[in-house]
C-alpha atoms as a PDB file:
ATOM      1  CA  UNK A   1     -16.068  -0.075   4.237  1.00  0.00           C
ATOM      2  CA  UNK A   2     -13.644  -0.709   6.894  1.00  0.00           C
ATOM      3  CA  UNK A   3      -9.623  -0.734   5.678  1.00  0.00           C
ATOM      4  CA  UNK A   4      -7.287  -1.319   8.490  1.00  0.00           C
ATOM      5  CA  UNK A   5      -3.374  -0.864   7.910  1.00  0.00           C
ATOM      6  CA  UNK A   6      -0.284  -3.107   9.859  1.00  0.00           C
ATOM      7  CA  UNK A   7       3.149  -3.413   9.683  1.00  0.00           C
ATOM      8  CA  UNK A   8       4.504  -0.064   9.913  1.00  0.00           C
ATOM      9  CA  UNK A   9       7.239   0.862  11.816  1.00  0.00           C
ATOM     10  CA  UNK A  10      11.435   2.032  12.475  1.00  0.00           C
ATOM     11  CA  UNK A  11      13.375   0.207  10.295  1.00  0.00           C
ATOM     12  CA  UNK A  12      16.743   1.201   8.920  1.00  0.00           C
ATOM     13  CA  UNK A  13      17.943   2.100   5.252  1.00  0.00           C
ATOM     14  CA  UNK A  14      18.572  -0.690   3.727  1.00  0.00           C
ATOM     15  CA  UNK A  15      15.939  -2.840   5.417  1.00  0.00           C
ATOM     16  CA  UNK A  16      12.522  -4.146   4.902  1.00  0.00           C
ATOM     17  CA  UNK A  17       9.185  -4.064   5.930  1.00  0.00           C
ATOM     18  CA  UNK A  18       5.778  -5.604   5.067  1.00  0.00           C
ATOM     19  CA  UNK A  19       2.682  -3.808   5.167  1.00  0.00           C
ATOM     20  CA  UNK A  20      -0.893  -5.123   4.962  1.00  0.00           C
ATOM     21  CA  UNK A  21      -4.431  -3.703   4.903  1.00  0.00           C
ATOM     22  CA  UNK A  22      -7.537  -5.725   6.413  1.00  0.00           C
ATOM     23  CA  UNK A  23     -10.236  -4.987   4.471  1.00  0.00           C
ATOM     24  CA  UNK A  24     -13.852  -5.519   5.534  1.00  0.00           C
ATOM     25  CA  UNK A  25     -17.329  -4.110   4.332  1.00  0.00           C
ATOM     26  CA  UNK A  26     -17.419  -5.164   1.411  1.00  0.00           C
ATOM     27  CA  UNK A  27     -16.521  -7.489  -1.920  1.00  0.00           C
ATOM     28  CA  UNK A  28     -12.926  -7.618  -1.549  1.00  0.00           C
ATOM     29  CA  UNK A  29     -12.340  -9.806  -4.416  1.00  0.00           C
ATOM     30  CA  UNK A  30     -14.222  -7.300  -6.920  1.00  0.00           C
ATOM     31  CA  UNK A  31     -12.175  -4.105  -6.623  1.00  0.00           C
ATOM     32  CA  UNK A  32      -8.626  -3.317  -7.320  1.00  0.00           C
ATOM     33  CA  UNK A  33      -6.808  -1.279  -4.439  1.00  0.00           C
ATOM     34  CA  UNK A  34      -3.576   0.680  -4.298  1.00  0.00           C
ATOM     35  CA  UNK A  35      -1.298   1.645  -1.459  1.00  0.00           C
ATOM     36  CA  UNK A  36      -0.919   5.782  -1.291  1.00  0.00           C
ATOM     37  CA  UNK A  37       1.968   7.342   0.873  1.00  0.00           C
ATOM     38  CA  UNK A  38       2.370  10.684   2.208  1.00  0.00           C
ATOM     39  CA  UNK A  39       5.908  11.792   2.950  1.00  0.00           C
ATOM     40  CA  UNK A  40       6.487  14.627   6.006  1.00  0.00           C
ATOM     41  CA  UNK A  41       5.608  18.294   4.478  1.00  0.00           C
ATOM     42  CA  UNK A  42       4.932  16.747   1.360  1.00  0.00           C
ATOM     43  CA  UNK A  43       1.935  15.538  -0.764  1.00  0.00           C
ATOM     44  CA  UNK A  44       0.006  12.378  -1.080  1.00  0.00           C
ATOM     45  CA  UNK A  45       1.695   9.615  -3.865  1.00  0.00           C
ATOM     46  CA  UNK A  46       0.259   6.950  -5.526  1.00  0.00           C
ATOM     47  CA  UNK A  47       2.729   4.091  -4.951  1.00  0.00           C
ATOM     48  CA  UNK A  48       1.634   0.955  -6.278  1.00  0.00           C
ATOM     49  CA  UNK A  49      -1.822  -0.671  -7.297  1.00  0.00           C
ATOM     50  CA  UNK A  50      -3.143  -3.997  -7.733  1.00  0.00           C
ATOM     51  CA  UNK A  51      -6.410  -4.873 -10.038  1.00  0.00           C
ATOM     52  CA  UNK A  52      -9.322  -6.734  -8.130  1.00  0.00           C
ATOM     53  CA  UNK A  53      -7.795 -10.235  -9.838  1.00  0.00           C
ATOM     54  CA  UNK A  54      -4.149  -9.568  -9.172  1.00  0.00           C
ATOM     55  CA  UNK A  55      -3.639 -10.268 -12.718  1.00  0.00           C
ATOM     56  CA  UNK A  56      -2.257  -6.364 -13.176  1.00  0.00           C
ATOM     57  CA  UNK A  57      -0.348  -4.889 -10.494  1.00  0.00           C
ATOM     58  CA  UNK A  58       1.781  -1.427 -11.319  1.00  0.00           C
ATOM     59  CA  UNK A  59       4.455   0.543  -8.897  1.00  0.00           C
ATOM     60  CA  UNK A  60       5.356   4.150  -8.967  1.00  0.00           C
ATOM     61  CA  UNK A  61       9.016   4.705 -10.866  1.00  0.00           C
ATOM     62  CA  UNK A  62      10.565   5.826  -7.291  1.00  0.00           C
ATOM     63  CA  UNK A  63       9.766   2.420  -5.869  1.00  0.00           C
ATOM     64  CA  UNK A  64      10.149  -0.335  -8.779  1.00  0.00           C
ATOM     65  CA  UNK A  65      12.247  -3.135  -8.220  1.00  0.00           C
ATOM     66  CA  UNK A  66      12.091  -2.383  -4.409  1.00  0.00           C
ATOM     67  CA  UNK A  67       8.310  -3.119  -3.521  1.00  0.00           C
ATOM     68  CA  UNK A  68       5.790  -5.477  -4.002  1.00  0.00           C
ATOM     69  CA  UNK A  69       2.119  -5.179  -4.140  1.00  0.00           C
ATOM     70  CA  UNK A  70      -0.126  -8.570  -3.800  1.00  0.00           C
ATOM     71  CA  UNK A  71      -3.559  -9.465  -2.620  1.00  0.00           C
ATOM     72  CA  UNK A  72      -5.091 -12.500  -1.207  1.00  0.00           C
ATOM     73  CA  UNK A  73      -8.965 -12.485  -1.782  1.00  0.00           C
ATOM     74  CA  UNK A  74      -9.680 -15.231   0.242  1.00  0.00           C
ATOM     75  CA  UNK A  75      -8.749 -13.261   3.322  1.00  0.00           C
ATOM     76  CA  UNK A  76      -9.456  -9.659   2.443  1.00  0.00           C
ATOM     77  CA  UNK A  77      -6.241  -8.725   2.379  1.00  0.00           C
ATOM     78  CA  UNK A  78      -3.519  -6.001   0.419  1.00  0.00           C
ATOM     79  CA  UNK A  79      -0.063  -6.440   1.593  1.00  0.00           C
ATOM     80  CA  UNK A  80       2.947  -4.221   0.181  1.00  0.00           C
ATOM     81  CA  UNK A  81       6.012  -5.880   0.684  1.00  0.00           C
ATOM     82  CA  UNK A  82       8.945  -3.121   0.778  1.00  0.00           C
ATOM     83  CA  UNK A  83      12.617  -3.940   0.223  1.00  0.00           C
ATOM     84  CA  UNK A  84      16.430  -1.861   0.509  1.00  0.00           C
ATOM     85  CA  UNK A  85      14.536   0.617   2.301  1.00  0.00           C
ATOM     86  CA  UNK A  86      15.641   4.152   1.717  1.00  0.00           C
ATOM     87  CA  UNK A  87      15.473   7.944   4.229  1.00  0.00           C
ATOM     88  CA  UNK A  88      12.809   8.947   1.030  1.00  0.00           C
ATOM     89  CA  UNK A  89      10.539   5.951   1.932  1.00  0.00           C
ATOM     90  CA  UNK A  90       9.795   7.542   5.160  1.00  0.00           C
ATOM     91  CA  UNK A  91       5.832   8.171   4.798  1.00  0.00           C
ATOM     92  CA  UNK A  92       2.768   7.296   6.194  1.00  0.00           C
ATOM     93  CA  UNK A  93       1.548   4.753   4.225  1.00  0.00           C
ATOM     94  CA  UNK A  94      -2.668   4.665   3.315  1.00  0.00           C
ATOM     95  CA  UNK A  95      -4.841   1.814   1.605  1.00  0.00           C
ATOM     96  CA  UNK A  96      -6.848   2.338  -0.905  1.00  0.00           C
ATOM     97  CA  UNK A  97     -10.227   0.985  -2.372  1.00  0.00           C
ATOM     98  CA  UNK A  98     -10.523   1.552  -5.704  1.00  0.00           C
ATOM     99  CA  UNK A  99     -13.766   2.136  -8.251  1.00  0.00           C
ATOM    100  CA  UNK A 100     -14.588  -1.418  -9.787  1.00  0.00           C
ATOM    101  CA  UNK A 101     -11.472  -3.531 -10.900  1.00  0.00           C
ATOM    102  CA  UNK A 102      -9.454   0.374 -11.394  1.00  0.00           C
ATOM    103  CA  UNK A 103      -7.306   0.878  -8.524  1.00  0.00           C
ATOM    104  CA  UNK A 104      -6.233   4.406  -9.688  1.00  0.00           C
ATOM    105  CA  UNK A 105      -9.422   5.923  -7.523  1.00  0.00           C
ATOM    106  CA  UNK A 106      -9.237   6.084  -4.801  1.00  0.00           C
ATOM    107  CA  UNK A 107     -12.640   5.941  -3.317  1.00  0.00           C
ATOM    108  CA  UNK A 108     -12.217   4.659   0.309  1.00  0.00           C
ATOM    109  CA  UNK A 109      -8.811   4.902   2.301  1.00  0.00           C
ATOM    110  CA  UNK A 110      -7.697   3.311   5.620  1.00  0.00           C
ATOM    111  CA  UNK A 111      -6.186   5.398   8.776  1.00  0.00           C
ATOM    112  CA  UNK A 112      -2.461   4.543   7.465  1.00  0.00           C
ATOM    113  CA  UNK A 113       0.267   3.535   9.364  1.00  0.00           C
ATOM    114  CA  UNK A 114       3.556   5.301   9.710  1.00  0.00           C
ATOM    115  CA  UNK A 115       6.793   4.137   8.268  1.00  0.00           C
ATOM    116  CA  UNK A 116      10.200   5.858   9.359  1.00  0.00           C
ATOM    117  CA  UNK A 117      13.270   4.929   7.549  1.00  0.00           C
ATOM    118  CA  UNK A 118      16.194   6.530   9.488  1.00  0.00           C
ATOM    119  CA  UNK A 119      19.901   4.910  11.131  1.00  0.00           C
END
């Protein structure tokens, strides 16, 4: 299982960014995944999660109406598609793999990339 994260970056509050995972190693298409973030000094959080049909996809409170999860199973691919950016954003942000079509276990997780909201 090979999960490879892009997109990260500097961006100011207020602005966007969109984040995708290459996934590789295995059937894509059969499990759900999730994006987890991990903000400086602080824990890991579950931030949004997609099932392995993108007919269910769920976000954290914090982020609702700001993000956007989606898959595309014909090229292996998670993206997370973040608006009106805000300093609490600022993470690094980890795909996930989940267990079947549940993408609230995490079972194999990419390197992340780092995402720094800040003016």
């Amino acid at each position: 299982v090979q999960l490879v994260e892009s997109g990260g970056g500097l961006v100011q509050p207020g602005g966007s960014l969109r984040l995708s995972c290459a996934a590789s190693g295995f059937s894509f298409g059969s499990y759900g995944m999730s994006w987890v973030r991990q903000a400086p000094g602080k824990g890991l959080e579950w931030v949004a999660g997609i099932t392995n049909s993108a007919l269910t996809t769920k976000m954290t409170d914090s982020v609702k109406d700001r993000f956007t999860i989606s898959r595309d199973n014909a090229r292996n691919t998670v993206s997370l598609k973040m608006n009106s950016l805000k300093a609490d954003d600022t993470a690094v942000y980890y795909c996930t793999k989940g267990r079947g079509s549940n993408f609230s276990v995490h079972v194999s997780w990419g390197q992340g990339t780092q995402v720094t909201v800040s003016s």
